[in-house]
Protein backbone atom coordinates (compact mmCIF):
# COMPACT_ATOMS: atom_id res chain seq x y z
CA UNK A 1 -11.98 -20.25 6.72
CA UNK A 2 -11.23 -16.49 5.91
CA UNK A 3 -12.80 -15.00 3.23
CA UNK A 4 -11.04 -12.81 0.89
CA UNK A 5 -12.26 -10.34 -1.73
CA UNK A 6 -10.44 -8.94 -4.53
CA UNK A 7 -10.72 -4.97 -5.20
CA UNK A 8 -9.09 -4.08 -8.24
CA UNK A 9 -8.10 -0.29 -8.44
CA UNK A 10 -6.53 -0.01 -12.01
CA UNK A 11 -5.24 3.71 -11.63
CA UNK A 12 -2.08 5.90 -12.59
CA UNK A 13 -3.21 9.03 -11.81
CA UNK A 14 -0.58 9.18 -8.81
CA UNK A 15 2.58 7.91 -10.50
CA UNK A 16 4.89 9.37 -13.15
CA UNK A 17 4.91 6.52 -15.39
CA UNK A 18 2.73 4.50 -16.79
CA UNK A 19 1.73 1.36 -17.05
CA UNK A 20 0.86 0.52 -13.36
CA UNK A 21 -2.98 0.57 -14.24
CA UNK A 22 -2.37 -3.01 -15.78
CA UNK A 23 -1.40 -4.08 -12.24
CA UNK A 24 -4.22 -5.69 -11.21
CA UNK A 25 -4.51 -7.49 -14.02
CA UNK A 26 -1.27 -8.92 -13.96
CA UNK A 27 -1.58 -9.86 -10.63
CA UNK A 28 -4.86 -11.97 -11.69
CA UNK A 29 -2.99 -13.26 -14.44
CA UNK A 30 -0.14 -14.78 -12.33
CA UNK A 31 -2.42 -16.98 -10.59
CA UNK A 32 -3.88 -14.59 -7.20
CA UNK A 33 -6.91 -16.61 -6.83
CA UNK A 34 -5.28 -20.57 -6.54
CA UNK A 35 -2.42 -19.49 -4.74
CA UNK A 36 -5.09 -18.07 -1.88
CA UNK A 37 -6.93 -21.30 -2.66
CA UNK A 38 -4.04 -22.76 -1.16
CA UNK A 39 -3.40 -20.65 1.58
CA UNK A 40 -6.86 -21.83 2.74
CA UNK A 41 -8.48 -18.83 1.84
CA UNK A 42 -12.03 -18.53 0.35
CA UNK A 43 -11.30 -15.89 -2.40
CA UNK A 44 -14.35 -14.01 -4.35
CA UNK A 45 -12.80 -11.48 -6.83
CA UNK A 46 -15.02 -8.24 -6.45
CA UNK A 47 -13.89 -6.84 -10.19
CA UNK A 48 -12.04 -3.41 -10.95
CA UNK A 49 -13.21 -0.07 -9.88
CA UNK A 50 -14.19 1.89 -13.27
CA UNK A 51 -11.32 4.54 -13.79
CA UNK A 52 -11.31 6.61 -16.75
CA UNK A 53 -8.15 6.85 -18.94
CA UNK A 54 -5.51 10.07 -17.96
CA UNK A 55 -5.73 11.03 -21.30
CA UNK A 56 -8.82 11.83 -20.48
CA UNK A 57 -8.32 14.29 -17.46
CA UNK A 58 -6.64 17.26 -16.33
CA UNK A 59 -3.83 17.23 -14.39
CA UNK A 60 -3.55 20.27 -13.14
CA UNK A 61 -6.71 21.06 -11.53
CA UNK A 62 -6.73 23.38 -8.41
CA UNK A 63 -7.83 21.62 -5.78
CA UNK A 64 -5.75 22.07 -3.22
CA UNK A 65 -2.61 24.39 -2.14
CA UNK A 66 0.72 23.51 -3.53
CA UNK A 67 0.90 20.38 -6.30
CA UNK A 68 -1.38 17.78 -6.22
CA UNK A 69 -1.51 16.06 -9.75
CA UNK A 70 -4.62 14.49 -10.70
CA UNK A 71 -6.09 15.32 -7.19
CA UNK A 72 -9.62 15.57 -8.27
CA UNK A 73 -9.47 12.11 -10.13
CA UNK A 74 -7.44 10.85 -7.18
CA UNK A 75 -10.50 11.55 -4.30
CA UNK A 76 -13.04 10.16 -6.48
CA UNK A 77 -11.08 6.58 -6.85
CA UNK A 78 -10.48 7.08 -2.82
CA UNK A 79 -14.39 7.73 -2.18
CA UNK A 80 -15.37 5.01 -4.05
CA UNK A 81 -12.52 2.14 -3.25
CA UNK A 82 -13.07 3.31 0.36
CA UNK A 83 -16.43 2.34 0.45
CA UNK A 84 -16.02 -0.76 -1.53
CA UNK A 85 -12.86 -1.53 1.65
CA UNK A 86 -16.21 -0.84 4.15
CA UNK A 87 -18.83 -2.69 2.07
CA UNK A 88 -16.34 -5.89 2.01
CA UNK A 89 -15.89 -5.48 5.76
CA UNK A 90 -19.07 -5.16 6.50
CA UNK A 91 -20.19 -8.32 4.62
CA UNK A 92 -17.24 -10.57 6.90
CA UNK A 93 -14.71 -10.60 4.56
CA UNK A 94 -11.07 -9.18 4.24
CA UNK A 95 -10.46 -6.69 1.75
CA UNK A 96 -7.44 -7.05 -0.86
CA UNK A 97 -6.74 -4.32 -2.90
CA UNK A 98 -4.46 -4.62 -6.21
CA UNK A 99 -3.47 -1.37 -7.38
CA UNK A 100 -2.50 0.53 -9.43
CA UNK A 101 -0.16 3.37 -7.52
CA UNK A 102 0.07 3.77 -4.13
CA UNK A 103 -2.73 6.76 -3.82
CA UNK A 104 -5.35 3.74 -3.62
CA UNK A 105 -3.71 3.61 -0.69
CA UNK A 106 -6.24 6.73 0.86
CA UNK A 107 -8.96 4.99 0.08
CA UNK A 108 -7.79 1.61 1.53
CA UNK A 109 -7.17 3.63 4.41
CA UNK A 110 -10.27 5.39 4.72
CA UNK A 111 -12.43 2.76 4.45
CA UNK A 112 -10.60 0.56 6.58
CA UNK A 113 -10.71 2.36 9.17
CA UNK A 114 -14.13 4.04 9.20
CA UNK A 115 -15.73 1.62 12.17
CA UNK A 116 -12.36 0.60 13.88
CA UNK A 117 -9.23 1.69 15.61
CA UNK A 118 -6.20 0.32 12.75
CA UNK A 119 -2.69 -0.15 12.82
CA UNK A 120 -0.72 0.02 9.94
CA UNK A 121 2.63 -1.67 8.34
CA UNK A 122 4.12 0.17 5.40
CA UNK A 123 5.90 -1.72 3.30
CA UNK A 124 7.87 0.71 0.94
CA UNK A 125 11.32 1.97 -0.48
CA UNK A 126 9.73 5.41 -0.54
CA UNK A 127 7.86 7.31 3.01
CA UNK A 128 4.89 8.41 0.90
CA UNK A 129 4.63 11.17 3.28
CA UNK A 130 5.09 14.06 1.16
CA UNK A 131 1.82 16.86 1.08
CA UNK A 132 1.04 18.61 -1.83
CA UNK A 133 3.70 21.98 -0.09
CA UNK A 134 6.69 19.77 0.39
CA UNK A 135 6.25 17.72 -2.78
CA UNK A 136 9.03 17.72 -5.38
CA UNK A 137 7.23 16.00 -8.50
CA UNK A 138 3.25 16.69 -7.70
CA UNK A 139 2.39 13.20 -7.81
CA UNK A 140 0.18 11.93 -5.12
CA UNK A 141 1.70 8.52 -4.71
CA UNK A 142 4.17 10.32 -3.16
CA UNK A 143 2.03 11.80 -0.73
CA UNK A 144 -0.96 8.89 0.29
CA UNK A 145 0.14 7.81 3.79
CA UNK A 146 0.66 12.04 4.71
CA UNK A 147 -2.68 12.42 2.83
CA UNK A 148 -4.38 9.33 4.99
CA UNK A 149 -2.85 10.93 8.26
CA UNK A 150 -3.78 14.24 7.56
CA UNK A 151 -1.23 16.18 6.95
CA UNK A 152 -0.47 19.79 5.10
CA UNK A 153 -3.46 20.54 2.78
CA UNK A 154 -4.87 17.06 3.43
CA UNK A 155 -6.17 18.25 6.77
CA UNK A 156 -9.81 18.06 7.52
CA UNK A 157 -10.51 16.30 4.05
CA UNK A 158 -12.83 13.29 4.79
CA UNK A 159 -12.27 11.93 1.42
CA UNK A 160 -8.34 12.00 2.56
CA UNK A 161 -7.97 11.22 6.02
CA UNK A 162 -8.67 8.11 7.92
CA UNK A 163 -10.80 8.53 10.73
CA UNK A 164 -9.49 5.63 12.99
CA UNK A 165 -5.88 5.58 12.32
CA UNK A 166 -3.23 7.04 14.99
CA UNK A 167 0.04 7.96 13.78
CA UNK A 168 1.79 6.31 16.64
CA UNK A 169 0.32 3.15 15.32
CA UNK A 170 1.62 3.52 11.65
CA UNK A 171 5.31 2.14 11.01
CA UNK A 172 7.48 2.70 7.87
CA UNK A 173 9.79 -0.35 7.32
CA UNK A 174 12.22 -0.31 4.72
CA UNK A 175 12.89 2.94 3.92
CA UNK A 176 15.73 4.12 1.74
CA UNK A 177 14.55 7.34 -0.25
CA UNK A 178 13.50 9.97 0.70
CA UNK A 179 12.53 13.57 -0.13
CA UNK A 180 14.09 16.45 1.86
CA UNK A 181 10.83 17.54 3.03
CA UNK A 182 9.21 14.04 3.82
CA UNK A 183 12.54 13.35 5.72
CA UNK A 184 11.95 16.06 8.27
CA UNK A 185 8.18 15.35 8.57
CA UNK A 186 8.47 11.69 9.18
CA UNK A 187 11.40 12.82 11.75
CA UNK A 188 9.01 15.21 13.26
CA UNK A 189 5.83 12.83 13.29
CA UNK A 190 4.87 10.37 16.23
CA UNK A 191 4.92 7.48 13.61
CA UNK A 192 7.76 4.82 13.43
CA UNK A 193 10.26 4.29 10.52
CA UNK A 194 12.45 1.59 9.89
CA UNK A 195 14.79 2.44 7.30
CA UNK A 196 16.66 -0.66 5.23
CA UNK A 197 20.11 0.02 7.46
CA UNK A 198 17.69 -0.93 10.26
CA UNK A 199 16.93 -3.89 8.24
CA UNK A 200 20.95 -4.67 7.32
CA UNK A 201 21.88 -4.04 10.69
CA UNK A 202 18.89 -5.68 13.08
CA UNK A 203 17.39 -7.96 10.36
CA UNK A 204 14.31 -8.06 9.58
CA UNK A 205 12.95 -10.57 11.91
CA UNK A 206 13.94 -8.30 14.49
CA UNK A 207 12.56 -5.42 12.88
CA UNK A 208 9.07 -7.08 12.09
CA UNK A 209 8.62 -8.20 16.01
CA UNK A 210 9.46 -4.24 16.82
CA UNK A 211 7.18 -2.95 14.20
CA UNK A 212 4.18 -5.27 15.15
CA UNK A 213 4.33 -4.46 18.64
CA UNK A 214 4.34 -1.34 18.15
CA UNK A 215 1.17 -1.27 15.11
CA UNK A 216 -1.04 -3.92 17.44
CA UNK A 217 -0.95 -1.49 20.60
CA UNK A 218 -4.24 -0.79 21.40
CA UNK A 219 -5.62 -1.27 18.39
CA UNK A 220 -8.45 -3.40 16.51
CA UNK A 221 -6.72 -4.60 13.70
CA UNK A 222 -4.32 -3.87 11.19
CA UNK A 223 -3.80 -2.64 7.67
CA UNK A 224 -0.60 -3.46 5.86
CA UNK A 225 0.46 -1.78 2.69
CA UNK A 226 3.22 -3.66 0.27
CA UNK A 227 4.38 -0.99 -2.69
CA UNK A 228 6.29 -3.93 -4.65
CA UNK A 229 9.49 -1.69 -4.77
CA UNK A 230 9.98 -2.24 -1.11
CA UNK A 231 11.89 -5.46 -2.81
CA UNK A 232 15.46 -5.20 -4.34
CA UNK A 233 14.83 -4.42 -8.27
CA UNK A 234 16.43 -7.52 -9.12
CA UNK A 235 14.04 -9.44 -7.57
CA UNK A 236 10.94 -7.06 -8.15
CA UNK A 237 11.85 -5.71 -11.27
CA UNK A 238 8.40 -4.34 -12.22
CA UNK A 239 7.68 -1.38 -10.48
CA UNK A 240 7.50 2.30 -11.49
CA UNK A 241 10.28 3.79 -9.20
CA UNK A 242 13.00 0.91 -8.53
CA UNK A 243 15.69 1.98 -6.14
CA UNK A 244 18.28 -0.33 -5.42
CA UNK A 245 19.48 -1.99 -1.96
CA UNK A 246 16.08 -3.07 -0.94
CA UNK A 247 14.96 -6.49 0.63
CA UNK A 248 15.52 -9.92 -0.47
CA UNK A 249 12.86 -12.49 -1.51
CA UNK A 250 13.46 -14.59 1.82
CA UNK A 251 13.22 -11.09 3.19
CA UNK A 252 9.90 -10.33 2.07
CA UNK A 253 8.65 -13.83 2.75
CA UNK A 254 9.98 -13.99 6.33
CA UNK A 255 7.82 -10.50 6.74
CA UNK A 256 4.93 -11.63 5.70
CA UNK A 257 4.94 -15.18 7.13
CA UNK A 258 5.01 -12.73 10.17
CA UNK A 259 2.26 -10.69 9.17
CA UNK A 260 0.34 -14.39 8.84
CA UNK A 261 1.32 -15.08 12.66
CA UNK A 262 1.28 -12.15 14.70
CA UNK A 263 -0.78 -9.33 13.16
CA UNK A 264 -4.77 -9.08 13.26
CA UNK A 265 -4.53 -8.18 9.74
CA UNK A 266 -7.84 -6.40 8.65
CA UNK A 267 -7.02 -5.19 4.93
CA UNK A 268 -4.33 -5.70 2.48
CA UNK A 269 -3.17 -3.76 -0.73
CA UNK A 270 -0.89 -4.80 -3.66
CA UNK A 271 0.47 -1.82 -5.59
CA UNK A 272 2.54 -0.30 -7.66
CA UNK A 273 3.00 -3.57 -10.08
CA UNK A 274 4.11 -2.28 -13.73
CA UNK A 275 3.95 -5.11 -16.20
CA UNK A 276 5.47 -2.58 -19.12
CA UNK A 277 8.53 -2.68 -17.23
CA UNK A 278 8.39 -6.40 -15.56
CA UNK A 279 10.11 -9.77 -17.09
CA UNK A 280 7.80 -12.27 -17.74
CA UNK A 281 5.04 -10.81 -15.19
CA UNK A 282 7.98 -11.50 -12.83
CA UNK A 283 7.05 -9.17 -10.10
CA UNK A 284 3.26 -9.57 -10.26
CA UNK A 285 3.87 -13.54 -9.46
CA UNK A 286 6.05 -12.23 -6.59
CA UNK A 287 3.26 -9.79 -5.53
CA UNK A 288 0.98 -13.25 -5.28
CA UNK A 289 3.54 -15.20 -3.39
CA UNK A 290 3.76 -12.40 -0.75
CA UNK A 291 0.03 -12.43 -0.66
CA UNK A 292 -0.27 -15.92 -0.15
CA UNK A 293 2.36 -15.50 2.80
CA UNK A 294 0.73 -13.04 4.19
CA UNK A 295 -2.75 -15.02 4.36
CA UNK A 296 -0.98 -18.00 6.19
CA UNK A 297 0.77 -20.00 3.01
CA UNK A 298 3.81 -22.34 4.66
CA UNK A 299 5.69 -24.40 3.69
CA UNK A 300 5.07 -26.84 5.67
């Protein structure tokens, strides 16, 4: 039986809105734990990582060229999930982070792939591969999978880049907004997008078989990364930056009822979950189903 254990990583300090701090708690709330129960999945819950209010920090500090909001606030919650992602590892199970924004993404990242060779699957609407030069808004959830590969001012940052991750093993899949400069880096990068015509025109079965091949190639194992607004907003309604024309439920299902069969999944995050702006905790239950899915739930 696989073991699974909860990291909670209640932060904000990379979105624009709040609200996405409750995240993990939502998640909890709509039932995480029994649904892995019934996946077959041992789950321990490993608490929240302590994160101190925004109100309570300085935005603006100067850090690094260019805009980087929040950036020092931003490492230290990377340092410390990261090792909490190796610690979890280490100890034989598989790590399962509930953010919070998608900058808990670095430290996923990091400490994922500290003693391994990883793949990754990035489920998002958004590329995430801005840097703190090309950046339009200066917040880093914007910028965490550039940050992770080590890109612009991110270079040579431990605290930023992941040691054993290979951009030609890192694939995008359902993109459909993008920022003028993240467009041209992604087009100029070795990784792999998908973008959600891909999706309309292949479908995403298709697209999943392409994108694992191509994450599992010579790899150990692989990270995947679900930003909830990767999902149509009128199925995932609570997330912080909703664009429209995104995947369907059976969509998101059918990928990770994939990710259950085919991947040598090593670590998976939850993010960007806003309850403020959910119905009913709608999106954080879907956030569990996909979970479950994606730990080898059927239904049959």
């Amino acid at each position: 039986m696989r073991t699974v254990r909860i990291l909670g990583a209640p932060t904000d300090y990379g979105a624009a809105r709040r609200g996405v701090d409750m995240g993990p708690s939502a998640i909890r709330y709509a039932g995480l734990a029994e649904h892995l129960g019934r996946a077959d999945v041992d789950c321990e819950d490993g608490g929240d990582l302590p994160v101190a209010r925004v109100e309570e920090r300085d935005a603006d500090a100067d850090l690094l060229p260019g805009r980087a909001k929040y950036v020092r606030e931003v490492r230290d919650v990377a340092g410390r999930l990261a090792d909490r992602v190796e610690s979890t590892l280490d100890a034989g199970a598989t790590p399962l982070v509930l953010g919070g924004d998608h900058s808990v993404a670095i430290g996923s990242l990091v400490g994922t792939s500290r003693d391994a060779d990883v793949g990754v699957l990035w489920f998002d609407a958004h590329g995430d591969f801005n840097t703190p030069e090309t950046t339009p808004s200066g917040n880093v959830h914007g910028m965490s999978l550039a940050a992770a590969l080590g890109l612009g001012a991110f270079a040579d940052l431990d605290w930023a880049t992941a040691p054993g991750l290979d951009p030609e093993n890192v694939v995008l899949i359902g993109l459909r907004d993008l920022d003028p400069g993240e467009r041209e880096a992604i087009r100029e990068s070795p990784v792999t997008a998908f973008t959600m015509t891909d999706v309309d025109r292949r479908g995403i079965t298709e697209v999943l078989a392409a994108a694992v091949e191509t994450a599992t190639d010579g790899v150990d194992d692989v990270h995947v990364s679900l930003d909830l607004d990767w999902l149509d907003p009128t199925v995932a309604p609570g997330v912080g930056t909703p664009v429209r024309g995104g995947v369907t439920y059976r969509e998101a299902h059918a990928a990770m009822e994939t990710v259950a069969r085919e991947v040598p999944l090593r670590s998976l995050e939850l993010v960007e979950v806003n309850p403020i702006l959910d119905r009913r905790n709608e999106t954080a239950e879907l956030a569990v189903e996909l979970a479950a899915s994606a730990f080898g739930k059927q239904i049959l």
